[in-house]
PDB file of N, CA and C in Angstrom:
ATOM      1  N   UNK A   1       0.837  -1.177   0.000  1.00  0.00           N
ATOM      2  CA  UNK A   1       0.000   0.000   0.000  1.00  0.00           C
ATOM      3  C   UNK A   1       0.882   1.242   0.000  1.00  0.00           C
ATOM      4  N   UNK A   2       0.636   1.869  -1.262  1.00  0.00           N
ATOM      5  CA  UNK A   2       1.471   3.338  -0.865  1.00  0.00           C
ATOM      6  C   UNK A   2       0.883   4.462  -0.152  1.00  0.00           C
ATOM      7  N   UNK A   3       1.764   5.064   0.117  1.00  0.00           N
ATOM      8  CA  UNK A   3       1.719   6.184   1.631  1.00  0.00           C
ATOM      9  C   UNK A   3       1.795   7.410   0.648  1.00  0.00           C
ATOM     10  N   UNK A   4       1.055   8.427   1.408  1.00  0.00           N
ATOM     11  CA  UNK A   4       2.068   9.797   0.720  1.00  0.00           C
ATOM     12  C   UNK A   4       2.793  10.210   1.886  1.00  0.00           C
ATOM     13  N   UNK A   5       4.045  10.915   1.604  1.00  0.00           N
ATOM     14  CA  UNK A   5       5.270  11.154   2.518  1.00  0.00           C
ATOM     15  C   UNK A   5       4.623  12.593   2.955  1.00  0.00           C
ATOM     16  N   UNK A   6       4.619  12.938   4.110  1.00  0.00           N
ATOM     17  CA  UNK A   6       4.293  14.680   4.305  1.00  0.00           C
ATOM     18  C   UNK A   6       5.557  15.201   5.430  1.00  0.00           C
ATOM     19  N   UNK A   7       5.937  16.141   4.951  1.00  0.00           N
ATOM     20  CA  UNK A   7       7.686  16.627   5.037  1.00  0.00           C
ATOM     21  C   UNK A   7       7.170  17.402   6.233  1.00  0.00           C
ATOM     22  N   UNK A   8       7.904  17.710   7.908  1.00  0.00           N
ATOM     23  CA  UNK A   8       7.377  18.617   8.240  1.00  0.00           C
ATOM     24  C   UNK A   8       8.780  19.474   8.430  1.00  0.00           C
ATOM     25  N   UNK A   9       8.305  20.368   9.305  1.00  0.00           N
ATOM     26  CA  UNK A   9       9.268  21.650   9.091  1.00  0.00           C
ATOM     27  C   UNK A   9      10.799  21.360   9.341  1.00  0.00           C
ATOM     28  N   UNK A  10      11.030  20.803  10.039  1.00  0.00           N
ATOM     29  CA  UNK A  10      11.687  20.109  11.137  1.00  0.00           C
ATOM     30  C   UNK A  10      12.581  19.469  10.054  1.00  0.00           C
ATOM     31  N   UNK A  11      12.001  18.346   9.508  1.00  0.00           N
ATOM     32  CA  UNK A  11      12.351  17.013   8.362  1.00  0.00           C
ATOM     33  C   UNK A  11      13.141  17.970   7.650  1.00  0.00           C
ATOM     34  N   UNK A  12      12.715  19.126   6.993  1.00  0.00           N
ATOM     35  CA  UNK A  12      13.234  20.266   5.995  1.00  0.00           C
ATOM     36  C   UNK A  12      14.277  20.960   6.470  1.00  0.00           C
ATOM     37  N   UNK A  13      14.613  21.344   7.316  1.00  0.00           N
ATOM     38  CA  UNK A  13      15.687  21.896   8.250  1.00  0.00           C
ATOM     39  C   UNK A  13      16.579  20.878   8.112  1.00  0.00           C
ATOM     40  N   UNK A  14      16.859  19.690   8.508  1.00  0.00           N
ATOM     41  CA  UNK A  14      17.587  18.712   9.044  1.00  0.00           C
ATOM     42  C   UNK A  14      18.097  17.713   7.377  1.00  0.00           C
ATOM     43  N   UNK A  15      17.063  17.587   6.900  1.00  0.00           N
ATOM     44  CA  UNK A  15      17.581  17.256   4.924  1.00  0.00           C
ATOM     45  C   UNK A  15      18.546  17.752   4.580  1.00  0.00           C
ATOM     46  N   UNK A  16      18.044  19.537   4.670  1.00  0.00           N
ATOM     47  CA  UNK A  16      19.175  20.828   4.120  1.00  0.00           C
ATOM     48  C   UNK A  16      20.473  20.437   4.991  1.00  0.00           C
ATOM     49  N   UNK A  17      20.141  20.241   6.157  1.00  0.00           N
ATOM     50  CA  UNK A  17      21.820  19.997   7.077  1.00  0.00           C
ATOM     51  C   UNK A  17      22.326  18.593   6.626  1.00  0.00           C
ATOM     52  N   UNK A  18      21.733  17.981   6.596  1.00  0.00           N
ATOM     53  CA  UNK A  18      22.436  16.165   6.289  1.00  0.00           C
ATOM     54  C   UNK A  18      22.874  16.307   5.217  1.00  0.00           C
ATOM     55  N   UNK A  19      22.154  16.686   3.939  1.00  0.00           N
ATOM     56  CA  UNK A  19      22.619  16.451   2.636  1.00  0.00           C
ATOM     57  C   UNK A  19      23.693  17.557   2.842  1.00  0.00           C
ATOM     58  N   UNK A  20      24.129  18.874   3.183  1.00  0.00           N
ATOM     59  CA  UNK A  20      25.383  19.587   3.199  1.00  0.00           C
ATOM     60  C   UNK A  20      25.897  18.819   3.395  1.00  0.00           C
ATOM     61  N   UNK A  21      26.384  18.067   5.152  1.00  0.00           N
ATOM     62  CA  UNK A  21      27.302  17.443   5.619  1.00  0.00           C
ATOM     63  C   UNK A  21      27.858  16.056   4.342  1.00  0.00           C
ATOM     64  N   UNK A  22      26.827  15.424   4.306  1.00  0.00           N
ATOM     65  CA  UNK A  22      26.833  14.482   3.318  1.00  0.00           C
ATOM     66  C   UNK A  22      26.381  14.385   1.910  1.00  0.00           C
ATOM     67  N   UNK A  23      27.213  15.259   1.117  1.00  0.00           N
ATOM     68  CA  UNK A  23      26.743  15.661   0.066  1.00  0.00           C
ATOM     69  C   UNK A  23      26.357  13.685  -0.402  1.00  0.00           C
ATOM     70  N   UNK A  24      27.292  12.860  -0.040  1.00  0.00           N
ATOM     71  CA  UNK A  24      27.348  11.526  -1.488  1.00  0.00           C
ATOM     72  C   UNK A  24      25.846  10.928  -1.105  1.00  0.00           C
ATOM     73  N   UNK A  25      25.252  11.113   0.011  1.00  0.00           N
ATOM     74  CA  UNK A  25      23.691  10.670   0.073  1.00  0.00           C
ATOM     75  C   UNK A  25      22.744  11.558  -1.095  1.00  0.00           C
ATOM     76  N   UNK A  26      23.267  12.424  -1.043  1.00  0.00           N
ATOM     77  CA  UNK A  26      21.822  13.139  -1.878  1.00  0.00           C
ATOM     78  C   UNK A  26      21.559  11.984  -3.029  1.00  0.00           C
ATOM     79  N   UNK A  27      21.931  11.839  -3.727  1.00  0.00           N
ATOM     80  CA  UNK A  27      21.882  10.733  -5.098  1.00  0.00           C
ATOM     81  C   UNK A  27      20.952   9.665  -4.343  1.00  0.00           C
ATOM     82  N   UNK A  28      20.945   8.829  -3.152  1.00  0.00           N
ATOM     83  CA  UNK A  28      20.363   7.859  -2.847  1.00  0.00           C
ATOM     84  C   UNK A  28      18.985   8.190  -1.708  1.00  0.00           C
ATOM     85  N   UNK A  29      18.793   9.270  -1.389  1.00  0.00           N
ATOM     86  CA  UNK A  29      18.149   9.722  -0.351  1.00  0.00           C
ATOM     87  C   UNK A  29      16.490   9.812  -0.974  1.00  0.00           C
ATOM     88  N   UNK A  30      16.083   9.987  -2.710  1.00  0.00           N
ATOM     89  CA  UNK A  30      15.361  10.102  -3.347  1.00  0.00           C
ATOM     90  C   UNK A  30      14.641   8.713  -3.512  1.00  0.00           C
ATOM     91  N   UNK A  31      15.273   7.783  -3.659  1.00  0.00           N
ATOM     92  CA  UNK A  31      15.480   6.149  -3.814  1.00  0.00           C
ATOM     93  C   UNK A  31      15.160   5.761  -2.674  1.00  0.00           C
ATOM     94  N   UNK A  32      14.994   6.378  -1.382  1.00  0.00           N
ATOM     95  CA  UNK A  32      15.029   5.991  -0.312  1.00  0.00           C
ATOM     96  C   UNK A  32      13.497   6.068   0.164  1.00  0.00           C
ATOM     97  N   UNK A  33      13.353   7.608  -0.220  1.00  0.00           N
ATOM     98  CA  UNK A  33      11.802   7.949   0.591  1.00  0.00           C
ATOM     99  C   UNK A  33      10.754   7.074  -0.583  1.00  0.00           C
ATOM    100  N   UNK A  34      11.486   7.007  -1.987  1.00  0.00           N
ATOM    101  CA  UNK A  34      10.181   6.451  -2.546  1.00  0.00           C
ATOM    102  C   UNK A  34      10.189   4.979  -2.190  1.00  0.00           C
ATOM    103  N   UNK A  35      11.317   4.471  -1.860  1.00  0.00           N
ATOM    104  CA  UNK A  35      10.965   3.023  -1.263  1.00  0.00           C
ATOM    105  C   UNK A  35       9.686   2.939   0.125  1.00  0.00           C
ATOM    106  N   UNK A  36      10.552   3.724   1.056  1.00  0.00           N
ATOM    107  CA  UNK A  36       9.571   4.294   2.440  1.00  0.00           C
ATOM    108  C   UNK A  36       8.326   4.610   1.698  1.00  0.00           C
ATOM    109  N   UNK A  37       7.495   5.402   0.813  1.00  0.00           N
ATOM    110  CA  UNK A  37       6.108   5.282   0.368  1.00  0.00           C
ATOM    111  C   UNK A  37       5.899   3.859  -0.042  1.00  0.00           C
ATOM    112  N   UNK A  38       6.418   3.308  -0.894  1.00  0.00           N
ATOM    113  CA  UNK A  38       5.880   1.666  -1.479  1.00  0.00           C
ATOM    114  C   UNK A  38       5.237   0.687  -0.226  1.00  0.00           C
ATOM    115  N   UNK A  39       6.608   1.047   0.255  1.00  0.00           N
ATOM    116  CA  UNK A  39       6.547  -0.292   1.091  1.00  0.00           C
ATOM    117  C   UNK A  39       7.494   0.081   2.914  1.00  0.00           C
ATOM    118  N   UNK A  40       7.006   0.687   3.985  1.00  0.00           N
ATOM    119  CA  UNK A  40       7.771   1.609   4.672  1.00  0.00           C
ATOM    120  C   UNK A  40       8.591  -0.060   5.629  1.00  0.00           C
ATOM    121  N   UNK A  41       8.407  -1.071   5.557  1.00  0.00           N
ATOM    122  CA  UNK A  41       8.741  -2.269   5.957  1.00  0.00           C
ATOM    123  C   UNK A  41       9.514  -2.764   5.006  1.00  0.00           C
ATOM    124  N   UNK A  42      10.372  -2.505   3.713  1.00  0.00           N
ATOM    125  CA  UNK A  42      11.105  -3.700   2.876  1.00  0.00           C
ATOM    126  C   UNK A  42      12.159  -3.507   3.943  1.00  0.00           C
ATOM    127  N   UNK A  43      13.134  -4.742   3.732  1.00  0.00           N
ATOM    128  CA  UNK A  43      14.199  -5.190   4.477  1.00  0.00           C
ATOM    129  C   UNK A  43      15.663  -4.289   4.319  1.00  0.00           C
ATOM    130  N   UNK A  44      15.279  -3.874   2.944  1.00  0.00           N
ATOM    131  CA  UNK A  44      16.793  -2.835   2.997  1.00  0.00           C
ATOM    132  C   UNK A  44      16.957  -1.729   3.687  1.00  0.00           C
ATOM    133  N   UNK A  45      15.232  -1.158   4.318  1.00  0.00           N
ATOM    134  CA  UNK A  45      15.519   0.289   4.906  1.00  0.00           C
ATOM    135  C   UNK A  45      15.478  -0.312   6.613  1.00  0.00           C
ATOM    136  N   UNK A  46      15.237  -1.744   7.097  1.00  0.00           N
ATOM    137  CA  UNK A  46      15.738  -1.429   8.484  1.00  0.00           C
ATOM    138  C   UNK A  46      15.042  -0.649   9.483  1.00  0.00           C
ATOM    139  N   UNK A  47      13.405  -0.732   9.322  1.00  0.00           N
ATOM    140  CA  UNK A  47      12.329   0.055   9.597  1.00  0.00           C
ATOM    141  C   UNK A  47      12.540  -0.695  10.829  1.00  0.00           C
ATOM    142  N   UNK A  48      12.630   0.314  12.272  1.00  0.00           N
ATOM    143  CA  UNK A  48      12.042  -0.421  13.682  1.00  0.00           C
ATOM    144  C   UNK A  48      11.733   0.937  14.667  1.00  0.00           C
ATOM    145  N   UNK A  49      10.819   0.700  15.560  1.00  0.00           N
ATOM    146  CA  UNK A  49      10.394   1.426  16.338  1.00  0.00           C
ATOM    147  C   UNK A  49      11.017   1.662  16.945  1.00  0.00           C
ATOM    148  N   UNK A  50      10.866   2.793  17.347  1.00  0.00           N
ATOM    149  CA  UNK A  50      11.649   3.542  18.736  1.00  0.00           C
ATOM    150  C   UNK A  50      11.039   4.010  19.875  1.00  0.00           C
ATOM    151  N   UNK A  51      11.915   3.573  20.944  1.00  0.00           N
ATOM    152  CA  UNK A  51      11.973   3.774  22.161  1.00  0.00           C
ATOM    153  C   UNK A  51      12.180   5.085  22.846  1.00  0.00           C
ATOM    154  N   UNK A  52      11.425   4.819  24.561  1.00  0.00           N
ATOM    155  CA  UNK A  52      11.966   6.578  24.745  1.00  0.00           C
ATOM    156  C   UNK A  52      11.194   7.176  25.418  1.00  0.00           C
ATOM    157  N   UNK A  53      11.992   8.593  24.451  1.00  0.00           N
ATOM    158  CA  UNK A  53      11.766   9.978  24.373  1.00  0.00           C
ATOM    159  C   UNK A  53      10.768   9.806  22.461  1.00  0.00           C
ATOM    160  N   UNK A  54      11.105   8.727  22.111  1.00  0.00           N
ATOM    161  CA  UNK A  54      11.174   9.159  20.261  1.00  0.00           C
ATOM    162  C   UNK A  54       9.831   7.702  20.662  1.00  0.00           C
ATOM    163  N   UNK A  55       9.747   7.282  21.821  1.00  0.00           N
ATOM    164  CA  UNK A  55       8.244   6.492  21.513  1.00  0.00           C
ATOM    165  C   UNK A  55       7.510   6.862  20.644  1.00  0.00           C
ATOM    166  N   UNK A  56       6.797   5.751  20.041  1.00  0.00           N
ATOM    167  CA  UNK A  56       5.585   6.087  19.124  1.00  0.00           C
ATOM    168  C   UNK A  56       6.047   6.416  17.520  1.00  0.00           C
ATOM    169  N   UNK A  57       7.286   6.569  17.223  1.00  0.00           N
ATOM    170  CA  UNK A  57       7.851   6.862  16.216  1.00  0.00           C
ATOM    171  C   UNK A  57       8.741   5.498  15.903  1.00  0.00           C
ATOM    172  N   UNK A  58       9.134   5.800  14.576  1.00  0.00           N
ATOM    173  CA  UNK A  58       9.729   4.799  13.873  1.00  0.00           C
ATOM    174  C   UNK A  58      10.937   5.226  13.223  1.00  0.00           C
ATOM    175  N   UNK A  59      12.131   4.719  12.789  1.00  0.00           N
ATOM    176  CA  UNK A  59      13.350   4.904  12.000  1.00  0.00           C
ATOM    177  C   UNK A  59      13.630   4.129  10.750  1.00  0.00           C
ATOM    178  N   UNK A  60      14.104   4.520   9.770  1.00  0.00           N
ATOM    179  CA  UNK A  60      14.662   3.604   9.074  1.00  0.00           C
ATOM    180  C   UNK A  60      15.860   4.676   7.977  1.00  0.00           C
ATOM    181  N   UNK A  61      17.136   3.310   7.922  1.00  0.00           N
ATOM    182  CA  UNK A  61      17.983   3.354   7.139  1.00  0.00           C
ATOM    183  C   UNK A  61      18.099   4.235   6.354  1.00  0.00           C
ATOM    184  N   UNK A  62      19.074   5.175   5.681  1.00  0.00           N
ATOM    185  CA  UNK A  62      18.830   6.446   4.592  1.00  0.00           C
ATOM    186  C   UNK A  62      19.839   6.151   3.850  1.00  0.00           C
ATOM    187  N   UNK A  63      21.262   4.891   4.516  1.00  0.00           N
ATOM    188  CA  UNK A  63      22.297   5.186   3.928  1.00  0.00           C
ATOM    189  C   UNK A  63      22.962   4.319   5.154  1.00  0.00           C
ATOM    190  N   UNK A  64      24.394   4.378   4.865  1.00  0.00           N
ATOM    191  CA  UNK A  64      25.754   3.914   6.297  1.00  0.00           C
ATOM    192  C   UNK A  64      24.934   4.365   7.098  1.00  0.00           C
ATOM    193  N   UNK A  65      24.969   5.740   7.094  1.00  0.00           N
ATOM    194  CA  UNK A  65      24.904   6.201   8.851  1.00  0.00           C
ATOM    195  C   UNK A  65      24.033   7.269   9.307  1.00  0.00           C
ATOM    196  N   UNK A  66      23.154   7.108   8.125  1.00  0.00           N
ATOM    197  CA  UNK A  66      21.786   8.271   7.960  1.00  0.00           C
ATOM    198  C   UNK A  66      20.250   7.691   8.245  1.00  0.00           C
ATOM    199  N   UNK A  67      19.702   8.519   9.598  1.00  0.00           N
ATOM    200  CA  UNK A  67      18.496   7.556   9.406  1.00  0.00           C
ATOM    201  C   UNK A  67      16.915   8.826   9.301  1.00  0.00           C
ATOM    202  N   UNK A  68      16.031   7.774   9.149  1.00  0.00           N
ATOM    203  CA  UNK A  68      14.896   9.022   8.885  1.00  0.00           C
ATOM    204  C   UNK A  68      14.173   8.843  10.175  1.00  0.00           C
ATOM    205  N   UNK A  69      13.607   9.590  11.163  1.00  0.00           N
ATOM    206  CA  UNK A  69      12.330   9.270  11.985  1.00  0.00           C
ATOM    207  C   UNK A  69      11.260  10.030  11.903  1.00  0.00           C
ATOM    208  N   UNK A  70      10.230   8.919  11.879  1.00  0.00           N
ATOM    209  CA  UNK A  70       8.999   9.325  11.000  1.00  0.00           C
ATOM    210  C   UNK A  70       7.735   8.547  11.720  1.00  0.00           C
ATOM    211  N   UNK A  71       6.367   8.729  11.611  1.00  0.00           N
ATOM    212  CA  UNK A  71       5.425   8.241  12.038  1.00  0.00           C
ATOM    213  C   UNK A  71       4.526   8.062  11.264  1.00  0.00           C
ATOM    214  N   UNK A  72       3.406   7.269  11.687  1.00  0.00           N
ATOM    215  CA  UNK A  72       2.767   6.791  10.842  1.00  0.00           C
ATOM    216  C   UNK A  72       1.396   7.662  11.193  1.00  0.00           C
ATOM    217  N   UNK A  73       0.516   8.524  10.572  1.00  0.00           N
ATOM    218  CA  UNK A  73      -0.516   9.207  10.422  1.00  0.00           C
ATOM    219  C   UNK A  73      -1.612   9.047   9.776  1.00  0.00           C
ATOM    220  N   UNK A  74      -2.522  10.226   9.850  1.00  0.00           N
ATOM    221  CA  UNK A  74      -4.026  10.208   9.055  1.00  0.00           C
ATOM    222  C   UNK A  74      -3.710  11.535   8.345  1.00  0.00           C
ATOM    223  N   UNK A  75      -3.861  11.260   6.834  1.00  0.00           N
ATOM    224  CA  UNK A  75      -3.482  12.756   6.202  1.00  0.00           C
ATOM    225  C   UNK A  75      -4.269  12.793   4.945  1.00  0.00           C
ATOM    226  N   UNK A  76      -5.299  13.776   4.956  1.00  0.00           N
ATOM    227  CA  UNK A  76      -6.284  13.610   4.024  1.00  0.00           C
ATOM    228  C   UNK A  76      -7.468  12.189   4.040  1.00  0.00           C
ATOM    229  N   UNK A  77      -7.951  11.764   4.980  1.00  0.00           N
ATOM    230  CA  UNK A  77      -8.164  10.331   4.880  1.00  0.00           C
ATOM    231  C   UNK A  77      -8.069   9.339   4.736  1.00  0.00           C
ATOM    232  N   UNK A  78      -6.628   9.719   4.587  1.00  0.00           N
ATOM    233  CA  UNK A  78      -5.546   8.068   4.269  1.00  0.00           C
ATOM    234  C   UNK A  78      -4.423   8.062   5.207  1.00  0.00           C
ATOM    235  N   UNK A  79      -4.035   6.646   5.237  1.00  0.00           N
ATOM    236  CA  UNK A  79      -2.560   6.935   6.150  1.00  0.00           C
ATOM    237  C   UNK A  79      -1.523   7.316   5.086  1.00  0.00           C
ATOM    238  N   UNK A  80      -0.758   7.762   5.970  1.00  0.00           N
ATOM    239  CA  UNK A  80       0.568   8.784   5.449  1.00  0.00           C
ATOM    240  C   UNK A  80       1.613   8.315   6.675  1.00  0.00           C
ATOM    241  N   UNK A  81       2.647   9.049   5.776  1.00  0.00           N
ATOM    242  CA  UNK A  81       4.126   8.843   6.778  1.00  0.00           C
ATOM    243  C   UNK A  81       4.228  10.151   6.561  1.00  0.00           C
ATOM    244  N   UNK A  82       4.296  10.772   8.436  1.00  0.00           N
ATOM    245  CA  UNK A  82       4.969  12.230   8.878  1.00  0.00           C
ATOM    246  C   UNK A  82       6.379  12.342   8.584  1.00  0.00           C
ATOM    247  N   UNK A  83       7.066  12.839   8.163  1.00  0.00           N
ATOM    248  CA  UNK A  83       8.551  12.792   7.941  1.00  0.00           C
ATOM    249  C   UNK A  83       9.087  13.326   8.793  1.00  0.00           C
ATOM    250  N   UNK A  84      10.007  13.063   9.881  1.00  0.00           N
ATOM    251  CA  UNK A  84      10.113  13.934  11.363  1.00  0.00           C
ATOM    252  C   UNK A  84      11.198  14.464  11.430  1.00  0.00           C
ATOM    253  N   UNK A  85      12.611  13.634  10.632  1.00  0.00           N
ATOM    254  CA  UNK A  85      13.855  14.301  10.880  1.00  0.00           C
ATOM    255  C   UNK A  85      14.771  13.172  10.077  1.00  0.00           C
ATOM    256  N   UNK A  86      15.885  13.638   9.726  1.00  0.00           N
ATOM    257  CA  UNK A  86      16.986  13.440   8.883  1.00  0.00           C
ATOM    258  C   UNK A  86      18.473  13.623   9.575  1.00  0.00           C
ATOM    259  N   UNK A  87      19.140  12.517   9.654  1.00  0.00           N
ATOM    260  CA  UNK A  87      20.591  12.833  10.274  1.00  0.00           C
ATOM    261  C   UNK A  87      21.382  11.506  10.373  1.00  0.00           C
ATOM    262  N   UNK A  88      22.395  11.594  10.904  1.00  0.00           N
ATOM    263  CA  UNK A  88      23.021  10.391  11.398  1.00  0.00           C
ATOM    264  C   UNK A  88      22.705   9.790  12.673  1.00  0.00           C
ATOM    265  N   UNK A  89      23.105   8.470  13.533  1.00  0.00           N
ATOM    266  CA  UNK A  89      22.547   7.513  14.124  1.00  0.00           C
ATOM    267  C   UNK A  89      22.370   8.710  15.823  1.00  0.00           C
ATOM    268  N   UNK A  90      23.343   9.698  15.999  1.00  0.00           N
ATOM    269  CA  UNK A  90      23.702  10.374  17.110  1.00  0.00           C
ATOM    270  C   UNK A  90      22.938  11.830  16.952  1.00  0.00           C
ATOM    271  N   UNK A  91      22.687  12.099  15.419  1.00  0.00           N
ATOM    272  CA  UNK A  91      22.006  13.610  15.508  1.00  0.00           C
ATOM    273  C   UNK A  91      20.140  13.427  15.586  1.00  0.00           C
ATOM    274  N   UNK A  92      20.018  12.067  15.255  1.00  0.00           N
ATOM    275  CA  UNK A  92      18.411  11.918  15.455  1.00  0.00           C
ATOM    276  C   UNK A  92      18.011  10.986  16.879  1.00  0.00           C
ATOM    277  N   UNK A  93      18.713  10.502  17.193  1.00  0.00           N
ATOM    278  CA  UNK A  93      18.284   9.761  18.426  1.00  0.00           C
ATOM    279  C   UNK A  93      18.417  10.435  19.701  1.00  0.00           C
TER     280      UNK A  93
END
């Protein structure tokens, strides 16, 4: 079932900073979220819940050492994935 992705402010801030730091993700980061709409569970992105402070939210894979955390929502009458933030394993957790 596909999702639509909805970017929030936050997600947009933190893209612009990751992709600077890491320019060689940008190329794969596109490849990434449209996998996360298809299918936010295939095995290459490493989708698992998180604990916490980040309860209720979810992560997955962007790259080596880039991950996304994101939730799962109601957006327009359908579920959607909130897009919450962009970084490496220490700048999102």
């Amino acid at each position: 079932m596909k999702r639509t992705l909805v970017q929030s402010a936050a997600f947009v801030r933190a893209a612009r900073r990751a992709l600077k730091k890491h320019p060689a993700s940008a190329a794969s980061l596109p490849a990434t979220l449209a996998a996360l709409a298809e299918d936010a569970f295939l095995p290459a992105l490493k989708t698992h819940k998180l604990k916490g402070e980040l309860a209720g939210s979810w992560a997955c894979s962007a790259g080596y050492d880039l991950r996304i955390v994101f939730e799962f929502v109601q957006h327009e009458g359908a579920e959607a994935i909130l897009l919450q933030s962009l970084g490496t394993h220490e700048e999102v957790y």
